[in-house]
PDB file of N, CA and C in Angstrom:
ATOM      1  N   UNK A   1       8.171  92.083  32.898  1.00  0.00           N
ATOM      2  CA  UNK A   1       8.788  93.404  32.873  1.00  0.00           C
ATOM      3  C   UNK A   1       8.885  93.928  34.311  1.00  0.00           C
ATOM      4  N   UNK A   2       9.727  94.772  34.409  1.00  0.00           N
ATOM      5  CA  UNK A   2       9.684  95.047  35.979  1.00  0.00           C
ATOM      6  C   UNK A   2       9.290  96.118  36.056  1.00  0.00           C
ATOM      7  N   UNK A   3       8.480  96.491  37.290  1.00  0.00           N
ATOM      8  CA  UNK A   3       7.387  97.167  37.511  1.00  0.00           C
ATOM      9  C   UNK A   3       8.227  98.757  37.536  1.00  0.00           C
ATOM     10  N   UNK A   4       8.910  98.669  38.553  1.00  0.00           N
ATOM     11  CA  UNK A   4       9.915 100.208  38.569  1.00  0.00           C
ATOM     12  C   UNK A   4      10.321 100.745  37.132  1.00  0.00           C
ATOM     13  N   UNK A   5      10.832  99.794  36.331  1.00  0.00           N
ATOM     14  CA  UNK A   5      11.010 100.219  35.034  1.00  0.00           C
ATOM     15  C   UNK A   5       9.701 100.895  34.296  1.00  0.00           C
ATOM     16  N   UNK A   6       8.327 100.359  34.294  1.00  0.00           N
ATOM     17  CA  UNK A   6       7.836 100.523  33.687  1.00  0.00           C
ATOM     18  C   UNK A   6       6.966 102.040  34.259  1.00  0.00           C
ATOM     19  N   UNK A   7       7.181 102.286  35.356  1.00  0.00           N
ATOM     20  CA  UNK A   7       6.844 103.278  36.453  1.00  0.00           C
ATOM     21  C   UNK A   7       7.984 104.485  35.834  1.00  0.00           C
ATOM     22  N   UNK A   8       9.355 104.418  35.755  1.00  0.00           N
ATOM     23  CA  UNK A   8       9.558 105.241  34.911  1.00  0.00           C
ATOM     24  C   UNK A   8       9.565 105.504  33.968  1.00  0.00           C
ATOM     25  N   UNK A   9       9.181 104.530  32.893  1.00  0.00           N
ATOM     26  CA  UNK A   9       9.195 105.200  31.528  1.00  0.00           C
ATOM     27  C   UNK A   9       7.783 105.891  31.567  1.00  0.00           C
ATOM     28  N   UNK A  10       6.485 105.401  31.797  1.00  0.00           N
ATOM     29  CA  UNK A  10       5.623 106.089  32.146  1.00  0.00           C
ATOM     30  C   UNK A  10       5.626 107.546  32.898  1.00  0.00           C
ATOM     31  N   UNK A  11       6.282 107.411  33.684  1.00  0.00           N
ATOM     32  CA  UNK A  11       6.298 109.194  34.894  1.00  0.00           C
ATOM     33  C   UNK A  11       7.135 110.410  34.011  1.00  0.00           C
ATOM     34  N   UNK A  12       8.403 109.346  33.232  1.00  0.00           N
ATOM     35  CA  UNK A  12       9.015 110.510  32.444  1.00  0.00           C
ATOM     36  C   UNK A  12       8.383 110.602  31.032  1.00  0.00           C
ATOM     37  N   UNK A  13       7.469 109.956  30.704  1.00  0.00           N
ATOM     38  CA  UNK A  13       6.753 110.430  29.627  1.00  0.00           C
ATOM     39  C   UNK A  13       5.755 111.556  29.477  1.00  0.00           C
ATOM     40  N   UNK A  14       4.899 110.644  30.700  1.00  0.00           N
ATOM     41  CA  UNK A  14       3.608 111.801  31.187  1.00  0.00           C
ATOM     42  C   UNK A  14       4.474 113.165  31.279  1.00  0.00           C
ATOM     43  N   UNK A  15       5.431 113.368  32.194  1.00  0.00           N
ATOM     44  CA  UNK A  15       6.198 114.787  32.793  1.00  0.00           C
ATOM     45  C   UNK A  15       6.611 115.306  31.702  1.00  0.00           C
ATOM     46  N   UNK A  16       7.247 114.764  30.196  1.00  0.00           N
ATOM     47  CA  UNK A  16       7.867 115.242  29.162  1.00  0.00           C
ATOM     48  C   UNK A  16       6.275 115.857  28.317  1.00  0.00           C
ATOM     49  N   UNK A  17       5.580 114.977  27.797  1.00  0.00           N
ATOM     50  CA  UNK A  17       4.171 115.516  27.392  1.00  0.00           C
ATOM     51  C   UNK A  17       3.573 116.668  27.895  1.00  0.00           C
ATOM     52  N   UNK A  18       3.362 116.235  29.271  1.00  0.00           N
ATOM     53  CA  UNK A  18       2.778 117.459  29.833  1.00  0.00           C
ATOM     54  C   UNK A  18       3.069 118.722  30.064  1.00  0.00           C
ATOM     55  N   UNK A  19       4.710 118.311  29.690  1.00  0.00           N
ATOM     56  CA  UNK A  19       5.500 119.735  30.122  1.00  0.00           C
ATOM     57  C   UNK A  19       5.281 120.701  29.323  1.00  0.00           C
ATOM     58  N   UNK A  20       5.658 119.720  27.697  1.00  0.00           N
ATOM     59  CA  UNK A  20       5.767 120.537  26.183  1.00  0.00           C
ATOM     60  C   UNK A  20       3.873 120.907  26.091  1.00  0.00           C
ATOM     61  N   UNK A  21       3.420 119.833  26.274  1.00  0.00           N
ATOM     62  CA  UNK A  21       1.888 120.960  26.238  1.00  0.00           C
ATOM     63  C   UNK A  21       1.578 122.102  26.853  1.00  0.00           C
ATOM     64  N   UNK A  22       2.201 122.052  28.208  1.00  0.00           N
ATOM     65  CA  UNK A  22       2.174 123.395  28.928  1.00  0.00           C
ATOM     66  C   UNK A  22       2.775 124.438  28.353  1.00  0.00           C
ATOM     67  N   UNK A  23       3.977 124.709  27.400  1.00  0.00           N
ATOM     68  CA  UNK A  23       5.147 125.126  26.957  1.00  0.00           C
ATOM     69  C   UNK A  23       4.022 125.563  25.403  1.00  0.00           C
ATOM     70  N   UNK A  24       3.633 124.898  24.919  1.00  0.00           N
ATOM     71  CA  UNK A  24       2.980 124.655  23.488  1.00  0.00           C
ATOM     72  C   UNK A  24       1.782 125.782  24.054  1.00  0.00           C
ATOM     73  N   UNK A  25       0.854 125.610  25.039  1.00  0.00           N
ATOM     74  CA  UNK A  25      -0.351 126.382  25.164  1.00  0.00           C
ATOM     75  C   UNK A  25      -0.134 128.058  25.352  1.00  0.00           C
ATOM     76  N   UNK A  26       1.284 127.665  26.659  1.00  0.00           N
ATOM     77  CA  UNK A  26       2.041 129.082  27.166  1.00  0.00           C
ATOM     78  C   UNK A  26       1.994 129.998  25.611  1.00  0.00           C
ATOM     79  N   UNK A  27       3.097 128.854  24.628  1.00  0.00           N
ATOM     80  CA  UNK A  27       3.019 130.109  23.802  1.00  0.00           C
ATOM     81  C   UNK A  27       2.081 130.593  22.959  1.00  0.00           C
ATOM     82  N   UNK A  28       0.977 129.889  23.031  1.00  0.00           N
ATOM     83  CA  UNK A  28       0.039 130.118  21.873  1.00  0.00           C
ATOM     84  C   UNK A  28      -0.847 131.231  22.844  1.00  0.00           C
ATOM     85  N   UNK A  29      -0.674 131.380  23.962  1.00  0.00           N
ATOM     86  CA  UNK A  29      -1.380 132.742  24.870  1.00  0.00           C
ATOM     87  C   UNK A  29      -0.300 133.731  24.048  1.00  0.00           C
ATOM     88  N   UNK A  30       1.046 133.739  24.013  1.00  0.00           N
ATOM     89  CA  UNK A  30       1.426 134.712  24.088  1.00  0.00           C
ATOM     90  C   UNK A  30       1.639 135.144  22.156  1.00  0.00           C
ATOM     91  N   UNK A  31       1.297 134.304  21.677  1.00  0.00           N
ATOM     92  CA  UNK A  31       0.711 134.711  20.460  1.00  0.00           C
ATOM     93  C   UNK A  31       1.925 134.336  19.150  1.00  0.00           C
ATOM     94  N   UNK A  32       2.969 133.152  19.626  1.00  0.00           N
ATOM     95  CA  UNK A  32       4.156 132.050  19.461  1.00  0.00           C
ATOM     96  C   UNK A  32       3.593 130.928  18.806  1.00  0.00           C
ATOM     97  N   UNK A  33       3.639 131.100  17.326  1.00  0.00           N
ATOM     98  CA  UNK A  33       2.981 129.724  16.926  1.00  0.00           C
ATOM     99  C   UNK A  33       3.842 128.806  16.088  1.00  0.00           C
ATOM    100  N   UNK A  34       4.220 127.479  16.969  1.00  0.00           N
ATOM    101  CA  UNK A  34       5.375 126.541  16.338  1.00  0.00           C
ATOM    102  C   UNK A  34       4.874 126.583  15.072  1.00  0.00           C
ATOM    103  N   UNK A  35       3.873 126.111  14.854  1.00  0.00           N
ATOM    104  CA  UNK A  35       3.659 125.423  13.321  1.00  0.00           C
ATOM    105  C   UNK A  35       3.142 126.685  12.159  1.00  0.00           C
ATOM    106  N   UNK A  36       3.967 127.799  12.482  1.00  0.00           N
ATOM    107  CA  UNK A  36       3.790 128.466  11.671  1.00  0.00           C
ATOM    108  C   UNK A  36       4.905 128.564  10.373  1.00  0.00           C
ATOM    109  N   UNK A  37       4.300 129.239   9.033  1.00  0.00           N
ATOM    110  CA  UNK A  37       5.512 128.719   7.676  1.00  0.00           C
ATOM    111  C   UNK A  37       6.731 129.310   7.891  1.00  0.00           C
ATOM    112  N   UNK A  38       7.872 128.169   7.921  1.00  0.00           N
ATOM    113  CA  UNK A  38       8.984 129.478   7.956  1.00  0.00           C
ATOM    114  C   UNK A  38       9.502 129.274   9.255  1.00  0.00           C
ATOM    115  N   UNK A  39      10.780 129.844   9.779  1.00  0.00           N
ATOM    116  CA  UNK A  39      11.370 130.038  10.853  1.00  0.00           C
ATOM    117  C   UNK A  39      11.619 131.600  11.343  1.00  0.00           C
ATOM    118  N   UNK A  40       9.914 132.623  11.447  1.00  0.00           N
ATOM    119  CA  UNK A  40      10.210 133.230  12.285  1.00  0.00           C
ATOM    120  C   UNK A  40      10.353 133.745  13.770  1.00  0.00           C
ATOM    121  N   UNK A  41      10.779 134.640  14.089  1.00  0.00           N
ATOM    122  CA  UNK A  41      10.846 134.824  15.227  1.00  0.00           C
ATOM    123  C   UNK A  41      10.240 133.973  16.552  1.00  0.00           C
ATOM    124  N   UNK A  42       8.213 134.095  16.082  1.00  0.00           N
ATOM    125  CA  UNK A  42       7.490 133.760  16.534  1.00  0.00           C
ATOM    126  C   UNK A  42       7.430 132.396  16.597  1.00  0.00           C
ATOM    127  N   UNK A  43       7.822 131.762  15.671  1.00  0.00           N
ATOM    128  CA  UNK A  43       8.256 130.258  15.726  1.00  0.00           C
ATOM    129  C   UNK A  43       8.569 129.353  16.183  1.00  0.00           C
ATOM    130  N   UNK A  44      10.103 130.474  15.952  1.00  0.00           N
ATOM    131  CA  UNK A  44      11.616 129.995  17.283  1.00  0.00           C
ATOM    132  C   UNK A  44      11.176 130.068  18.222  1.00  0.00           C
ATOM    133  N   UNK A  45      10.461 131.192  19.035  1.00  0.00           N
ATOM    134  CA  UNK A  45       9.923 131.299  19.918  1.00  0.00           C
ATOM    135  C   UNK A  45       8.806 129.988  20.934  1.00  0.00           C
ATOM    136  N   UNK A  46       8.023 129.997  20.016  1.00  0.00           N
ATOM    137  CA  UNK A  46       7.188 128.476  20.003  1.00  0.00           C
ATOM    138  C   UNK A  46       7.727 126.897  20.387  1.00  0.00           C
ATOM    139  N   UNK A  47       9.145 127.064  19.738  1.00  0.00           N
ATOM    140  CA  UNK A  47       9.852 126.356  19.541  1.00  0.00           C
ATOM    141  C   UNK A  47      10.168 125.852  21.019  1.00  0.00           C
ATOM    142  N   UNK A  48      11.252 127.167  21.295  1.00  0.00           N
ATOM    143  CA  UNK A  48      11.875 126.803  22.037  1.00  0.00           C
ATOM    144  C   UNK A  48      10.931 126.586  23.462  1.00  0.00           C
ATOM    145  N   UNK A  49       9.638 127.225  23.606  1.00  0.00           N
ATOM    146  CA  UNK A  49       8.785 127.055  24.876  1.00  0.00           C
ATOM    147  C   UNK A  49       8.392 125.640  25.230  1.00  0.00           C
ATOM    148  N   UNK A  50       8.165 124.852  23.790  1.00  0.00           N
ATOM    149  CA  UNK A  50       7.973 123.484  23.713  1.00  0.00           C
ATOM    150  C   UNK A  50       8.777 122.895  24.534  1.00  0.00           C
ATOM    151  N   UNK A  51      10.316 122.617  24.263  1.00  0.00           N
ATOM    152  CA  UNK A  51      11.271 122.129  24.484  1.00  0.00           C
ATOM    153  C   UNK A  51      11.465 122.441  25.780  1.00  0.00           C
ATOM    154  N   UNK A  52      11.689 123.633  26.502  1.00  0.00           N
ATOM    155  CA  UNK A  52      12.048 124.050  27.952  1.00  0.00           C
ATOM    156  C   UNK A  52      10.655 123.617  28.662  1.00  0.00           C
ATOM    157  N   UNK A  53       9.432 123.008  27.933  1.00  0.00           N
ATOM    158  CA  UNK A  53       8.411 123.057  28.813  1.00  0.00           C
ATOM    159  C   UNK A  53       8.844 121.250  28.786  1.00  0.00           C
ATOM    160  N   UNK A  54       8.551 120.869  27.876  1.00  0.00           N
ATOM    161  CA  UNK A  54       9.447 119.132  28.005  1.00  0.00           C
ATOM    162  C   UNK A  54      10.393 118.882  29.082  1.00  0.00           C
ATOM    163  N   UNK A  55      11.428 119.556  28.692  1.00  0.00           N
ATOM    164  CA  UNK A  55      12.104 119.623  29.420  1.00  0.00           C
ATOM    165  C   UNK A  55      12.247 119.396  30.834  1.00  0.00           C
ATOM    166  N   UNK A  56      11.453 120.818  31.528  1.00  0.00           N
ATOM    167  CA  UNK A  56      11.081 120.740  32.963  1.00  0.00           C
ATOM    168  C   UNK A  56      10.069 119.873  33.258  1.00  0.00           C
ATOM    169  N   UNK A  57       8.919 119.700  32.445  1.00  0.00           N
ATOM    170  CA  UNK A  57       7.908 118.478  32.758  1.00  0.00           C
ATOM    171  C   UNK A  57       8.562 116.530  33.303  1.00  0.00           C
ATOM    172  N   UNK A  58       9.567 116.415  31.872  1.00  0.00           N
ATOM    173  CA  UNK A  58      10.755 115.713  32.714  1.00  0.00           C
ATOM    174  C   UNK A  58      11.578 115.706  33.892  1.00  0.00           C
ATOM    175  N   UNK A  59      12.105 117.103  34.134  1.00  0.00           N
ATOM    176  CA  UNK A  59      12.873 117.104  35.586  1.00  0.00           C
ATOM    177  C   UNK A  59      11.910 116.932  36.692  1.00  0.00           C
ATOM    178  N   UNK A  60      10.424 117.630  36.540  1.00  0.00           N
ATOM    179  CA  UNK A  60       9.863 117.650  37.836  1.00  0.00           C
ATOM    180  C   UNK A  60       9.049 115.724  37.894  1.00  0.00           C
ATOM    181  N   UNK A  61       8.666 115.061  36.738  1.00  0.00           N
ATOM    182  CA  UNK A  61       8.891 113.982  36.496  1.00  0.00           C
ATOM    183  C   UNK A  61       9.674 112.979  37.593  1.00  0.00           C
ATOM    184  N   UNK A  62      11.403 113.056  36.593  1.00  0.00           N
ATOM    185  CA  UNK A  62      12.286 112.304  37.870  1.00  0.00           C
ATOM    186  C   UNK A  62      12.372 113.261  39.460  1.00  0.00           C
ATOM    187  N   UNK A  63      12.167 114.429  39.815  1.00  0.00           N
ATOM    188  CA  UNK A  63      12.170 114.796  41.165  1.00  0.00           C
ATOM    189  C   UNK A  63      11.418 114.135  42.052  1.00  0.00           C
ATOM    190  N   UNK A  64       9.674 113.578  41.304  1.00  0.00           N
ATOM    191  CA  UNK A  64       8.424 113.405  41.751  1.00  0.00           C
ATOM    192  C   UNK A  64       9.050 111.501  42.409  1.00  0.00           C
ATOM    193  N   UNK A  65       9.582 111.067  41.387  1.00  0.00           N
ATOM    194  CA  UNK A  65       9.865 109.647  41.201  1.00  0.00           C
ATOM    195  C   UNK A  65      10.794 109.471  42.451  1.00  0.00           C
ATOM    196  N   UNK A  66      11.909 110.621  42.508  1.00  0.00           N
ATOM    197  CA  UNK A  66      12.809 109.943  43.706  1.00  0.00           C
ATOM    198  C   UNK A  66      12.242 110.260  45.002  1.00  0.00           C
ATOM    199  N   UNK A  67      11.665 111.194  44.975  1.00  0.00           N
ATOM    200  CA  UNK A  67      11.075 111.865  46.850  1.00  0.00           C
ATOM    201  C   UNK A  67       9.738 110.315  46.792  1.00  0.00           C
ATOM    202  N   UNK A  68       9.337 109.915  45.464  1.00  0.00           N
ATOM    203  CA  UNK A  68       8.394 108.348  45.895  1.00  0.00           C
ATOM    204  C   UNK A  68       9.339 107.362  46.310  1.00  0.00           C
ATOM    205  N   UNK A  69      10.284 107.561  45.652  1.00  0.00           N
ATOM    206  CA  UNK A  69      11.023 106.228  46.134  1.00  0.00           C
ATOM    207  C   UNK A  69      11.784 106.281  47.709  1.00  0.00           C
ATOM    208  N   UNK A  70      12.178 107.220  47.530  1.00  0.00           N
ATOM    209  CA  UNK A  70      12.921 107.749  49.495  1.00  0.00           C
ATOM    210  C   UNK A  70      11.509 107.386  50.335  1.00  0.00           C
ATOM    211  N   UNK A  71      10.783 107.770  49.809  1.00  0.00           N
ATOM    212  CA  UNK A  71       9.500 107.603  50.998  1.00  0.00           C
ATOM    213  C   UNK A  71       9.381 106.179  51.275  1.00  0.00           C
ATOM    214  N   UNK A  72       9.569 105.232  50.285  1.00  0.00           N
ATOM    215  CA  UNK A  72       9.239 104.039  50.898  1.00  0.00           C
ATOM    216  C   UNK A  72      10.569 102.836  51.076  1.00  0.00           C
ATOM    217  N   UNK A  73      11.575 103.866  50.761  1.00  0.00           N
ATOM    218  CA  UNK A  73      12.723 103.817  51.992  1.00  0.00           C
ATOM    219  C   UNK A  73      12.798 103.902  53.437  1.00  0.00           C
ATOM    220  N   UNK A  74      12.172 104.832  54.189  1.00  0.00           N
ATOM    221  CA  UNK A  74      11.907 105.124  55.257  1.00  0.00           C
ATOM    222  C   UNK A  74      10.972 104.217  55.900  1.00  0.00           C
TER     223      UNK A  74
END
């Protein structure tokens, strides 16, 4: 398997996990609970913190990956 490959599926996993946990904890401070019955407010809410926290945990993920790889370009 090649090593770069396996370097990103790993970096964008960790970054996606870590993101939505950050996103998942955020909302459970602010009192947003996904797994609650039903689709209210508080839910959606939950919901969507998950996802935008995935999300960015991914982007800062591949950001982290290319400023490694430029570096050992140089």
């Amino acid at each position: 398997m090649n090593k770069s490959l396996l370097l990103e599926g790993l970096s964008d996993a960790i970054g996606f996990i870590g993101g939505a946990l950050l996103g998942f904890w955020l909302g459970r401070a602010l009192g947003l609970d996904v797994f609650e019955a039903g689709y209210s407010n508080a839910s959606i809410g939950g919901i969507l913190l998950v996802g935008l926290g995935g999300g960015l945990g991914l982007q800062l993920a591949r950001r982290w990956r290319g400023k490694a790889s430029s570096k050992k370009e140089n």
